[in-house]
Protein backbone atom coordinates (compact mmCIF):
# COMPACT_ATOMS: atom_id res chain seq x y z
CA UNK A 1 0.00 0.00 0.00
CA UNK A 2 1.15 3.75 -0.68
CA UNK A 3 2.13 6.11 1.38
CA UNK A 4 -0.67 8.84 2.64
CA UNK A 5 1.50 11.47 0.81
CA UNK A 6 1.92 9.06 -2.53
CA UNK A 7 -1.46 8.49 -2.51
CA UNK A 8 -2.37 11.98 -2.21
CA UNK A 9 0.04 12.62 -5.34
CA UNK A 10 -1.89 9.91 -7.13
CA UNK A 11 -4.73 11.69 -6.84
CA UNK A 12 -3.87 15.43 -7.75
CA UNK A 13 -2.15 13.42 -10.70
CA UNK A 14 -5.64 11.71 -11.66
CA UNK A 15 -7.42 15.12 -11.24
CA UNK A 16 -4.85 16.94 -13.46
CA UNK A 17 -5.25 14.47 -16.27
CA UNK A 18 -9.03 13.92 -15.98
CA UNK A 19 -8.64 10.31 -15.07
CA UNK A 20 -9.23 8.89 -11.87
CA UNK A 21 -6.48 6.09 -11.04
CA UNK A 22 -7.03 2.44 -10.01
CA UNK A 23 -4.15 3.02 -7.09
CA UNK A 24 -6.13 5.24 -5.92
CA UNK A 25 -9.75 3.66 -4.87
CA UNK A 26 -11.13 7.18 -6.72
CA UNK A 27 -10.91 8.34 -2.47
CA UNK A 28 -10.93 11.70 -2.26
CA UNK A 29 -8.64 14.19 -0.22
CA UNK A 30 -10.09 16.59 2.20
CA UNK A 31 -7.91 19.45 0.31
CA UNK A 32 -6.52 19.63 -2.70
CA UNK A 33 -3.75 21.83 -1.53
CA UNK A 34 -2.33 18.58 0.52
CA UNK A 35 -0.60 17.87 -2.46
CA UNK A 36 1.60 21.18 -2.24
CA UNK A 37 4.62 20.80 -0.87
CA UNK A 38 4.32 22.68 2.76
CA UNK A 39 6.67 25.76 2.13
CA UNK A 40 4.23 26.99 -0.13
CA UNK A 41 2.12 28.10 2.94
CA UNK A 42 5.39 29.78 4.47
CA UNK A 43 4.73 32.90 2.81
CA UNK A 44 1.13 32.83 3.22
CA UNK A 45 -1.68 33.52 5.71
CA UNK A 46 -1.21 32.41 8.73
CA UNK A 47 -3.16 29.31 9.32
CA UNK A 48 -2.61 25.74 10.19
CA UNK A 49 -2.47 24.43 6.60
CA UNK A 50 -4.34 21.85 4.59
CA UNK A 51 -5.65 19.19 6.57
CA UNK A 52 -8.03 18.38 9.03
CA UNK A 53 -7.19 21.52 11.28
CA UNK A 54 -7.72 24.18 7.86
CA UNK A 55 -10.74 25.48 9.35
CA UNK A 56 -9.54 25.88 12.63
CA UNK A 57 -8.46 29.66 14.13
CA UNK A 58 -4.95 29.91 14.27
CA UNK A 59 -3.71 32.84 17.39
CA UNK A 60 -1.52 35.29 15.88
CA UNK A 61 1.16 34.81 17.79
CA UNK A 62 1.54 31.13 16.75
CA UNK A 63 5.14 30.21 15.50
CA UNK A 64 5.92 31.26 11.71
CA UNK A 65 8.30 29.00 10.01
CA UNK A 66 10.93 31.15 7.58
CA UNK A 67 11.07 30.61 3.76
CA UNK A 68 13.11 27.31 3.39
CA UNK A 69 15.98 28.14 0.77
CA UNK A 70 15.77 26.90 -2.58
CA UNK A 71 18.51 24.20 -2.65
CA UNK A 72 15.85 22.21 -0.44
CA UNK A 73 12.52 23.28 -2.04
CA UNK A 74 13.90 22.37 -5.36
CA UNK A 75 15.69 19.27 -3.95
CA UNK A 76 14.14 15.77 -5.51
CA UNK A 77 13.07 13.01 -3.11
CA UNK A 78 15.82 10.98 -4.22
CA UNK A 79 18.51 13.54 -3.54
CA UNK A 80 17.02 14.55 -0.07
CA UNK A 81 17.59 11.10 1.10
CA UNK A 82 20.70 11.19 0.28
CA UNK A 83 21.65 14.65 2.33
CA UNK A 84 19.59 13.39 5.23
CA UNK A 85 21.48 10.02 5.63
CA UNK A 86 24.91 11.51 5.42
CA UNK A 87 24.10 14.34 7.72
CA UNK A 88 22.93 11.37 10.50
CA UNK A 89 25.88 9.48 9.68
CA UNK A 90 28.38 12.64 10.12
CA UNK A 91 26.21 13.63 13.64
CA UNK A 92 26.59 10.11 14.33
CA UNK A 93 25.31 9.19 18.59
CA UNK A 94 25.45 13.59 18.84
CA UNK A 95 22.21 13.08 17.03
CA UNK A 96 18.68 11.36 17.82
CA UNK A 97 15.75 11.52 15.65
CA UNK A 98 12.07 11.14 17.33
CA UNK A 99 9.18 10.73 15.16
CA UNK A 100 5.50 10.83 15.95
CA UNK A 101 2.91 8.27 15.09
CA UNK A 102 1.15 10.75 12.84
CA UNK A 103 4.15 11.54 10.72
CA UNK A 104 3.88 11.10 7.00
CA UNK A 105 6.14 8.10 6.34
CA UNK A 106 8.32 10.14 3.96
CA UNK A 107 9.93 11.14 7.29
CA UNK A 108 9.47 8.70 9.61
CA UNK A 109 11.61 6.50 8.16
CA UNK A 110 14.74 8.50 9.61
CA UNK A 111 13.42 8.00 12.84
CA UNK A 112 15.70 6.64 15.78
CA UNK A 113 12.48 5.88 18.03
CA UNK A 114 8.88 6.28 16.45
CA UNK A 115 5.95 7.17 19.41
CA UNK A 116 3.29 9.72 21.02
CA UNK A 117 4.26 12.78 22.07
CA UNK A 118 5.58 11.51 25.62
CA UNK A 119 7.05 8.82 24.53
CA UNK A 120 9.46 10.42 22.50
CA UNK A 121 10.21 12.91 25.34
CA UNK A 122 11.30 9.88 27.52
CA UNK A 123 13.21 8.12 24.39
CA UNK A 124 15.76 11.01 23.62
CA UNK A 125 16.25 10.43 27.76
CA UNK A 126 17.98 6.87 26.44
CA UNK A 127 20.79 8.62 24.26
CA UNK A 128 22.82 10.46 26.71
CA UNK A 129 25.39 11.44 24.30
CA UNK A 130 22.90 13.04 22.03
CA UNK A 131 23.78 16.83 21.80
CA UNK A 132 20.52 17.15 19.27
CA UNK A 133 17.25 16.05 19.61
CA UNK A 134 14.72 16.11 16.48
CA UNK A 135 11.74 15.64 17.27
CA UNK A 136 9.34 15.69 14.38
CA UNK A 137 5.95 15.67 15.32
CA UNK A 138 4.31 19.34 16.56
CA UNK A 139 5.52 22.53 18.79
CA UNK A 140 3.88 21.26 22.29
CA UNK A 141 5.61 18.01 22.19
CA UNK A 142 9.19 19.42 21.21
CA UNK A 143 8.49 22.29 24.49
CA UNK A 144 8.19 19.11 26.52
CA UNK A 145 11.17 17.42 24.54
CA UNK A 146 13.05 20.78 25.70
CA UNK A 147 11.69 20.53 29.89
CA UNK A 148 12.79 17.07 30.28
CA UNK A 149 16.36 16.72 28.93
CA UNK A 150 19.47 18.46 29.69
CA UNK A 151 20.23 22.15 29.53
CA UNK A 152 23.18 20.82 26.78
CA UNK A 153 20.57 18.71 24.55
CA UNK A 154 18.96 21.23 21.66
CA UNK A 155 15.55 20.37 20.56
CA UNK A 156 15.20 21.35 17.42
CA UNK A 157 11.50 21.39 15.39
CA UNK A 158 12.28 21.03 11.69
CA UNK A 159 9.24 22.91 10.82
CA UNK A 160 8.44 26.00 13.50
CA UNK A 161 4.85 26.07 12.26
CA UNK A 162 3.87 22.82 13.21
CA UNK A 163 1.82 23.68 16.17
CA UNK A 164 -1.48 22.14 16.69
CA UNK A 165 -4.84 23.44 16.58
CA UNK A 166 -6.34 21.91 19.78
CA UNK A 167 -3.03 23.02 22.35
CA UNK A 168 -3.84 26.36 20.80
CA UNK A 169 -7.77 26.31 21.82
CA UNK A 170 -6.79 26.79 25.67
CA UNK A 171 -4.22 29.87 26.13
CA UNK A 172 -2.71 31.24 29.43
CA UNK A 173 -4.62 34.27 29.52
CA UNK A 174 -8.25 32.46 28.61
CA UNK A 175 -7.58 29.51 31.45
CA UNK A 176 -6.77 31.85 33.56
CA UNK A 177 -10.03 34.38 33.63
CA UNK A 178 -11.64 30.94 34.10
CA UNK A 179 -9.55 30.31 37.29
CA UNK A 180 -10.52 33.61 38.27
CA UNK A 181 -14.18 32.88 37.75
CA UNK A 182 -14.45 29.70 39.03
CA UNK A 183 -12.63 31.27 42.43
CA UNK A 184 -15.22 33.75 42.70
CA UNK A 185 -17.94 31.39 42.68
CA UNK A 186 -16.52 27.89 44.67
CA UNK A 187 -13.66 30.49 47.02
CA UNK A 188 -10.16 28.85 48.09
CA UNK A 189 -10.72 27.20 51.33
CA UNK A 190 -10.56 23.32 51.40
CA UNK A 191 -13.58 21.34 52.53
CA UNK A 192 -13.21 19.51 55.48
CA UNK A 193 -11.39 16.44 53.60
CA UNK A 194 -8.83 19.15 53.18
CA UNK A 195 -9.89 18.91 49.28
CA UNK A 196 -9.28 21.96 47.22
CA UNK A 197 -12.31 23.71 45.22
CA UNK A 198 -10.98 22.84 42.11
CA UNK A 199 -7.62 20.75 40.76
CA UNK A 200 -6.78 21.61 37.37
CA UNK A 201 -4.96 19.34 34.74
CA UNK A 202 -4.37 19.60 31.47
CA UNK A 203 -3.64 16.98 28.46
CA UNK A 204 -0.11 16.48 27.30
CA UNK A 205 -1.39 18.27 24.10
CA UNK A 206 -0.92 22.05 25.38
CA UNK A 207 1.79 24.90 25.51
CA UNK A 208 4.65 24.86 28.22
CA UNK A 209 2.91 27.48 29.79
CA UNK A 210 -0.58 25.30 31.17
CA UNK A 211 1.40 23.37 31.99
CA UNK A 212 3.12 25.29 33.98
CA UNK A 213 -0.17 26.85 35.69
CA UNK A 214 -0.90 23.63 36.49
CA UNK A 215 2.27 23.09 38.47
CA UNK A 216 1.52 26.58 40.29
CA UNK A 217 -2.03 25.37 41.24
CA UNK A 218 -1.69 21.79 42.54
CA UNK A 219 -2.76 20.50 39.56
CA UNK A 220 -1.29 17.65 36.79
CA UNK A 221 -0.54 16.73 33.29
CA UNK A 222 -2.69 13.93 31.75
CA UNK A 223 -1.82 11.50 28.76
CA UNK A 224 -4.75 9.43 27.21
CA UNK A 225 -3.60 6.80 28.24
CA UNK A 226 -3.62 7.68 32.18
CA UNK A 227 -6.09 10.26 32.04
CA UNK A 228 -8.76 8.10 34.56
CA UNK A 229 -5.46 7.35 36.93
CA UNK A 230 -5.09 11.36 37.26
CA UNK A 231 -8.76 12.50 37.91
CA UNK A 232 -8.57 9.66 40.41
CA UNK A 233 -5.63 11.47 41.85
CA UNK A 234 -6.83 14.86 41.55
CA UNK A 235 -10.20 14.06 42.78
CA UNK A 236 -8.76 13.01 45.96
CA UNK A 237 -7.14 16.18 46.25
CA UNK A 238 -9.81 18.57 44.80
CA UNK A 239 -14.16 18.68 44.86
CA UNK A 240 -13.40 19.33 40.94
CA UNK A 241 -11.22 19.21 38.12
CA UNK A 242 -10.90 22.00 35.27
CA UNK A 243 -9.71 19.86 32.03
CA UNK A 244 -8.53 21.09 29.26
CA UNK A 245 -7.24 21.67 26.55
CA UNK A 246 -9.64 18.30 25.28
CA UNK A 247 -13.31 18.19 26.21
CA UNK A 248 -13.82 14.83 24.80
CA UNK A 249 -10.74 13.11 26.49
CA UNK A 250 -12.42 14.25 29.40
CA UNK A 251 -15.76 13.80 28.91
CA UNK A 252 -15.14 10.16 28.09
CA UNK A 253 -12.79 9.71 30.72
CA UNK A 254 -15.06 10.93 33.42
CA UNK A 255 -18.52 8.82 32.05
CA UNK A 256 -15.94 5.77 32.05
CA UNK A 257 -15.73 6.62 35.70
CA UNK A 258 -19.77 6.98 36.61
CA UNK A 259 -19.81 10.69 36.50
CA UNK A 260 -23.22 11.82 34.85
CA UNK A 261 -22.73 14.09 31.77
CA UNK A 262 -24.75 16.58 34.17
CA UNK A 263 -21.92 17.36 36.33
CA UNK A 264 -19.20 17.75 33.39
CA UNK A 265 -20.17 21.43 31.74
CA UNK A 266 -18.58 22.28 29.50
CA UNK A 267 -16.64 25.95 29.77
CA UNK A 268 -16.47 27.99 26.59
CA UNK A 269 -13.73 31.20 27.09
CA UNK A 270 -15.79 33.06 24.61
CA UNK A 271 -18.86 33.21 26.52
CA UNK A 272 -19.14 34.91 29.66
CA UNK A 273 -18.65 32.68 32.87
CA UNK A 274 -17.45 29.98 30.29
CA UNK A 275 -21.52 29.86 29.55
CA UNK A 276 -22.44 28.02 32.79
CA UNK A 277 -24.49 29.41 35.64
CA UNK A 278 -23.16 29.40 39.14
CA UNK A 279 -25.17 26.48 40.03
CA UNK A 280 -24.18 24.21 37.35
CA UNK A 281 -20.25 24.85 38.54
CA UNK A 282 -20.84 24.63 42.32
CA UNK A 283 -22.71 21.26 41.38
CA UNK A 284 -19.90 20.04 38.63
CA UNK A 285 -16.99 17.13 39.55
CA UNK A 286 -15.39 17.99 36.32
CA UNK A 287 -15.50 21.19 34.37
CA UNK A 288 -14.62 20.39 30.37
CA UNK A 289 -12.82 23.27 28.40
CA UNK A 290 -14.12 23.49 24.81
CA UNK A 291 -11.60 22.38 22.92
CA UNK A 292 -11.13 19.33 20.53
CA UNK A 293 -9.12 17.29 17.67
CA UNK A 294 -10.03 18.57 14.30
CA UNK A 295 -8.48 15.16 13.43
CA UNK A 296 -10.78 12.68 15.77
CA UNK A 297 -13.64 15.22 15.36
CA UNK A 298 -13.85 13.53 12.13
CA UNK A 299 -15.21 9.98 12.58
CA UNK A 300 -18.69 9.11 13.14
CA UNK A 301 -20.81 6.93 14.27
CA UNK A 302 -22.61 6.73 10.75
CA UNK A 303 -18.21 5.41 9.49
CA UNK A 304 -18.77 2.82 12.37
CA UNK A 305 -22.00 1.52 10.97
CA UNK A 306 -20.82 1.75 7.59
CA UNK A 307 -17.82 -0.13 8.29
CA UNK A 308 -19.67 -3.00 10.45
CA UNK A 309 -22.13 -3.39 7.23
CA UNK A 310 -18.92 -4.14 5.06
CA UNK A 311 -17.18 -5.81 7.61
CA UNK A 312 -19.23 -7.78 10.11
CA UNK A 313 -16.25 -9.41 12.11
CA UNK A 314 -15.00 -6.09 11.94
CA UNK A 315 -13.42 -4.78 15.44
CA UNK A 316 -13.55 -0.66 15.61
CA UNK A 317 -10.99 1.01 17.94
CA UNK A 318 -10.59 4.70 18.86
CA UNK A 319 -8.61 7.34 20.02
CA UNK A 320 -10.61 9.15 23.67
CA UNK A 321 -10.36 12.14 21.64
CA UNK A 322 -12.93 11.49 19.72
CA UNK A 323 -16.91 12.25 20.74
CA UNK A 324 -18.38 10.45 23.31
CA UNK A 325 -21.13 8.75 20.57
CA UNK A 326 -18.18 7.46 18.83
CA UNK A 327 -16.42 5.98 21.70
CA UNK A 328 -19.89 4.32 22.91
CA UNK A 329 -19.95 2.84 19.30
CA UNK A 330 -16.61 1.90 19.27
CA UNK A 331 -15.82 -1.66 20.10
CA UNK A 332 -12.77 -0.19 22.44
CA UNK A 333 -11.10 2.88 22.63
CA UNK A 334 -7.51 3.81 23.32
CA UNK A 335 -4.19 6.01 22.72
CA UNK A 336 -2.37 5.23 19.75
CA UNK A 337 -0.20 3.35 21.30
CA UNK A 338 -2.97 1.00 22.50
CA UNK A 339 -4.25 0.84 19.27
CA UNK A 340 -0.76 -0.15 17.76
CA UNK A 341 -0.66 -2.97 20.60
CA UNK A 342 -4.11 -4.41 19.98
CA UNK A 343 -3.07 -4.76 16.51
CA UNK A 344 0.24 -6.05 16.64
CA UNK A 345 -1.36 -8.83 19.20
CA UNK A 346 -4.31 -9.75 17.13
CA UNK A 347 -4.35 -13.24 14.87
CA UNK A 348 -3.86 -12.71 10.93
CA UNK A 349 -7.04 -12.32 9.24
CA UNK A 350 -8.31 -9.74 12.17
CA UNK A 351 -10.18 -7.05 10.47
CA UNK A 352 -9.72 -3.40 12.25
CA UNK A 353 -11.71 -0.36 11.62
CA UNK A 354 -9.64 2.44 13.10
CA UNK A 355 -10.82 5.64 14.55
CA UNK A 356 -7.05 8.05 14.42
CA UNK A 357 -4.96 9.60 12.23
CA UNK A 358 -4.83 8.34 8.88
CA UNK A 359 -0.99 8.62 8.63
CA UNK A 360 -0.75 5.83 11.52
CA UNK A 361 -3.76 3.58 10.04
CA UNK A 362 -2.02 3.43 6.66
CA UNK A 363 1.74 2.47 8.32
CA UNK A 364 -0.07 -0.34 10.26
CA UNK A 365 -1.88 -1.61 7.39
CA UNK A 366 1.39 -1.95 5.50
CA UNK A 367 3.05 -3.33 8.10
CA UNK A 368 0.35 -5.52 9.18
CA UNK A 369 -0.63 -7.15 5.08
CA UNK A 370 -2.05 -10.38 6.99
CA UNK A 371 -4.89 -8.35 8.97
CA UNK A 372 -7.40 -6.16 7.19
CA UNK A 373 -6.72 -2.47 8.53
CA UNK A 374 -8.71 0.65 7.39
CA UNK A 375 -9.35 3.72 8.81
CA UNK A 376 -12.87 5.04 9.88
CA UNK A 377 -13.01 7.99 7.81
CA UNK A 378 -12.79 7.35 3.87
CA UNK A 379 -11.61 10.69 2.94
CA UNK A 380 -7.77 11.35 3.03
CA UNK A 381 -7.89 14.01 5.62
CA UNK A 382 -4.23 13.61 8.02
CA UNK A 383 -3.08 16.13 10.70
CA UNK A 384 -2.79 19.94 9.10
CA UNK A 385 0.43 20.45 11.33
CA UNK A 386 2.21 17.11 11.23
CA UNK A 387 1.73 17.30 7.44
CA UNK A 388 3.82 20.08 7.99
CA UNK A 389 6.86 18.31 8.40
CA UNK A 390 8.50 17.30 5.32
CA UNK A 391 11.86 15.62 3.99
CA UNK A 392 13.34 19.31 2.86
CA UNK A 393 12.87 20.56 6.41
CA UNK A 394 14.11 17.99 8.13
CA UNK A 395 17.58 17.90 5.51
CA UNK A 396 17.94 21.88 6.14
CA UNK A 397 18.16 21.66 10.02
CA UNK A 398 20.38 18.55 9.54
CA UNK A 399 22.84 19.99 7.59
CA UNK A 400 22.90 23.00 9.51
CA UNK A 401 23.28 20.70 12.58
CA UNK A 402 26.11 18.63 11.21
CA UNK A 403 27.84 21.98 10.15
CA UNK A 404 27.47 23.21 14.06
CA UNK A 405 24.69 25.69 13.20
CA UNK A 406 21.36 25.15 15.57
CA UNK A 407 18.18 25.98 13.63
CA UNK A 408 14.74 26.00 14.73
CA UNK A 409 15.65 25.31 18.25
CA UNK A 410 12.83 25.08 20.86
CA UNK A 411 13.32 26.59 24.28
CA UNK A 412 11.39 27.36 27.24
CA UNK A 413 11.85 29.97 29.72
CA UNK A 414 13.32 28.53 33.30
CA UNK A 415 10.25 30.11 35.02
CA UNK A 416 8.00 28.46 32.54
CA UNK A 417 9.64 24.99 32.04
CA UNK A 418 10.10 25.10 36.22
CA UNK A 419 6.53 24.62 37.61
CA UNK A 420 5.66 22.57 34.16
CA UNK A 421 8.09 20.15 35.02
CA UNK A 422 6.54 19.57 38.59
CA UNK A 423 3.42 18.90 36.71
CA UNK A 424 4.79 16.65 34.68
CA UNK A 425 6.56 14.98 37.11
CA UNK A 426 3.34 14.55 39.16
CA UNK A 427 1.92 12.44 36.20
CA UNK A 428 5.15 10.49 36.11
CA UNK A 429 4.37 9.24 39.29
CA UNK A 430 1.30 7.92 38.40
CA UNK A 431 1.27 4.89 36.62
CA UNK A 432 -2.06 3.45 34.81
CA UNK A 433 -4.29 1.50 37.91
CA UNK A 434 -2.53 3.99 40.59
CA UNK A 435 -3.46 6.99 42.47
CA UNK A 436 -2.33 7.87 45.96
């Protein structure tokens, strides 16, 4: 099977000649513009890019990546390869690559360890002598990259507009009129359990700087794969928990746990008191921040029926970021690494309907030929800011790197990455099934 990215050529190829080609299943693309290499949008707009985040409002502050020179623009695949392996060979152990699940595979294939976002932050932990770290995936996850190695250890982010949509849906200033609010109406003072009003914790996918508050405030970081071990935590340390960046992580966390969709409002920053009445937050165990994944906002319940009429041995697994009617469709839901683990453990001839990015769904169907493995959604539609990534970037900060030049490098303020990093060490502590 193709690539997502050959496909996608396919496709604009088909279009441009009239024809629609066999390789291609006639599947349509959610953009056409996915088939222009990324540094077209460099001098652009600002926006997130093609993809399933195009719609999405991009801050104006977000990161803006700088016009890539034309040696790499103009650089064939073939010829990028080329640069890119005998940069990593002249960088030799100085060097670790760390590629995301949702990568296109055009670049994952240079990648020293291939995870989620914190699993990459704990792999570049394993190559002590690395002096770079290149983490190609999105601007939250290299921040984190950045808080948890050494002071010596550059993070670099081949592409500095590779953010993502959903981190940016909950900023400092936003979170913290809501703290302010919510303060108002529950006060400060512990109940007699010696709980706090309110813990806050926020997903792995958001800026250095919730993170942060969350340090400040008693609160946590949250992966989706832990998320019900850390509102077990925080609820023994708070009457409620403000989640965010993801309201559907939490939402489906918290049902999973018996708490009625009654006491999880949701806050919207762009209403006044989030939208909620004082009642509804006094009477709330956890408080959902309106946010989401344009990616896992996708799939619906309608794909799930679809693909059980096709398929009726058919197994469908999720990621918690999508809705809560997928997830109660959904034969099982999980983080993509749970997903890659069913998979890998299931008998050949399992048949797998898969509710995440469609860069990850096609790599396991390749690798996986003896299964039947398809994703949910039918249209082509990957990750706006992964897709951002591509071979050119990650040769120019290479080169650069083997010639002692840092490019792209992400940093985060000491008095930022400080009370972030007791946040995140917080979650460390708390393994799956544990909460004390």
């Amino acid at each position: 099977m193709l690539s997502v990215n050959e496909t996608i050529q396919l496709i604009r190829i088909g279009e441009q000649s009239g024809k629609s080609s066999a390789n291609t299943n006639s599947r349509a693309v959610c953009s056409s513009a996915l088939a222009d290499p990324p540094w077209k949008l460099d001098e652009g707009r600002p926006g997130y890019g093609p993809g399933a985040s195009i719609a999405d409002a991009q801050p104006g502050d977000s990161p803006h990546q700088t016009i890539l020179p034309r040696e790499y623009r103009q650089a064939s695949a073939e010829e990028l390869d080329l640069r890119i392996r005998a940069a990593k060979h002249v960088l030799g152990e100085r060097l670790v690559i760390l590629g995301h699940y949702y990568q296109r595979d055009e670049v994952i294939r240079y990648a020293d360890f291939v995870g989620d976002s914190f699993q990459l932050a704990q792999a570049a932990k394993t190559r002590p002598k690395a002096e770079a770290i290149l983490f190609c995936g999105v601007h939250f996850m290299a921040e984190t990259a950045d808080m948890l190695s050494r002071p010596d250890q550059a993070v670099v982010l081949p592409n500095l507009a590779a953010g993502c949509s959903m981190a940016d849906m909950a900023d400092s200033d936003s979170v913290l009129d809501c703290w302010e609010s919510l303060t108002e109406i529950l006060g400060n003072e512990p109940d007699s359990a010696g709980r706090a009003p309110v813990i806050p914790v926020t997903y792995m996918n958001s800026s250095a700087a919730l993170k942060a508050f969350c340090g400040e405030h008693g609160g946590v970081v949250c992966t989706s794969s832990n998320a019900t071990t850390v509102l077990k935590w925080a609820f023994e340390r708070g009457q409620r928990v403000l989640f965010f960046p993801d309201q559907h992580l939490g939402r489906n966390t918290g049902k999973a746990m018996g708490i009625g969709l009654e006491q999880m409002p949701l806050w919207n920053p762009n209403k006044p008191m989030g939208g909620c009445d004082a009642q509804t937050l006094r009477e709330a165990k956890v408080i959902l921040w309106h946010g989401f994944c344009s990616v896992h906002k996708r799939f619906t319940t309608e794909q799930i029926a679809m693909a059980r009429m096709r398929h009726p041995d058919v197994r469908v697994i999720v990621h918690p970021e999508c809705t809560m009617e997928v997830v109660d469709a959904a034969d099982e839901a999980g983080s993509t690494d749970v997903i890659r683990r069913r998979i890998e453990a299931a008998p050949a001839g399992s048949v797998f309907a898969v509710g995440t990015e469609i860069n990850m769904v096609q790599r396991l169907a390749n690798e996986h030929p003896e299964m039947t493995i398809f994703c949910l959604d039918s249209i082509i539609c990957p990750c706006s800011t992964m897709y951002r990534i591509h071979p050119s970037y990650v040769a120019w900060v290479l080169e650069a790197l083997a010639r002692g030049e840092v490019l792209n490098r992400i940093t985060v303020p000491e008095e930022i990455a400080q009370p972030a990093r007791i946040a995140l060490e917080r979650m460390l502590s708390l393994k799956p099934g544990t909460a004390n």
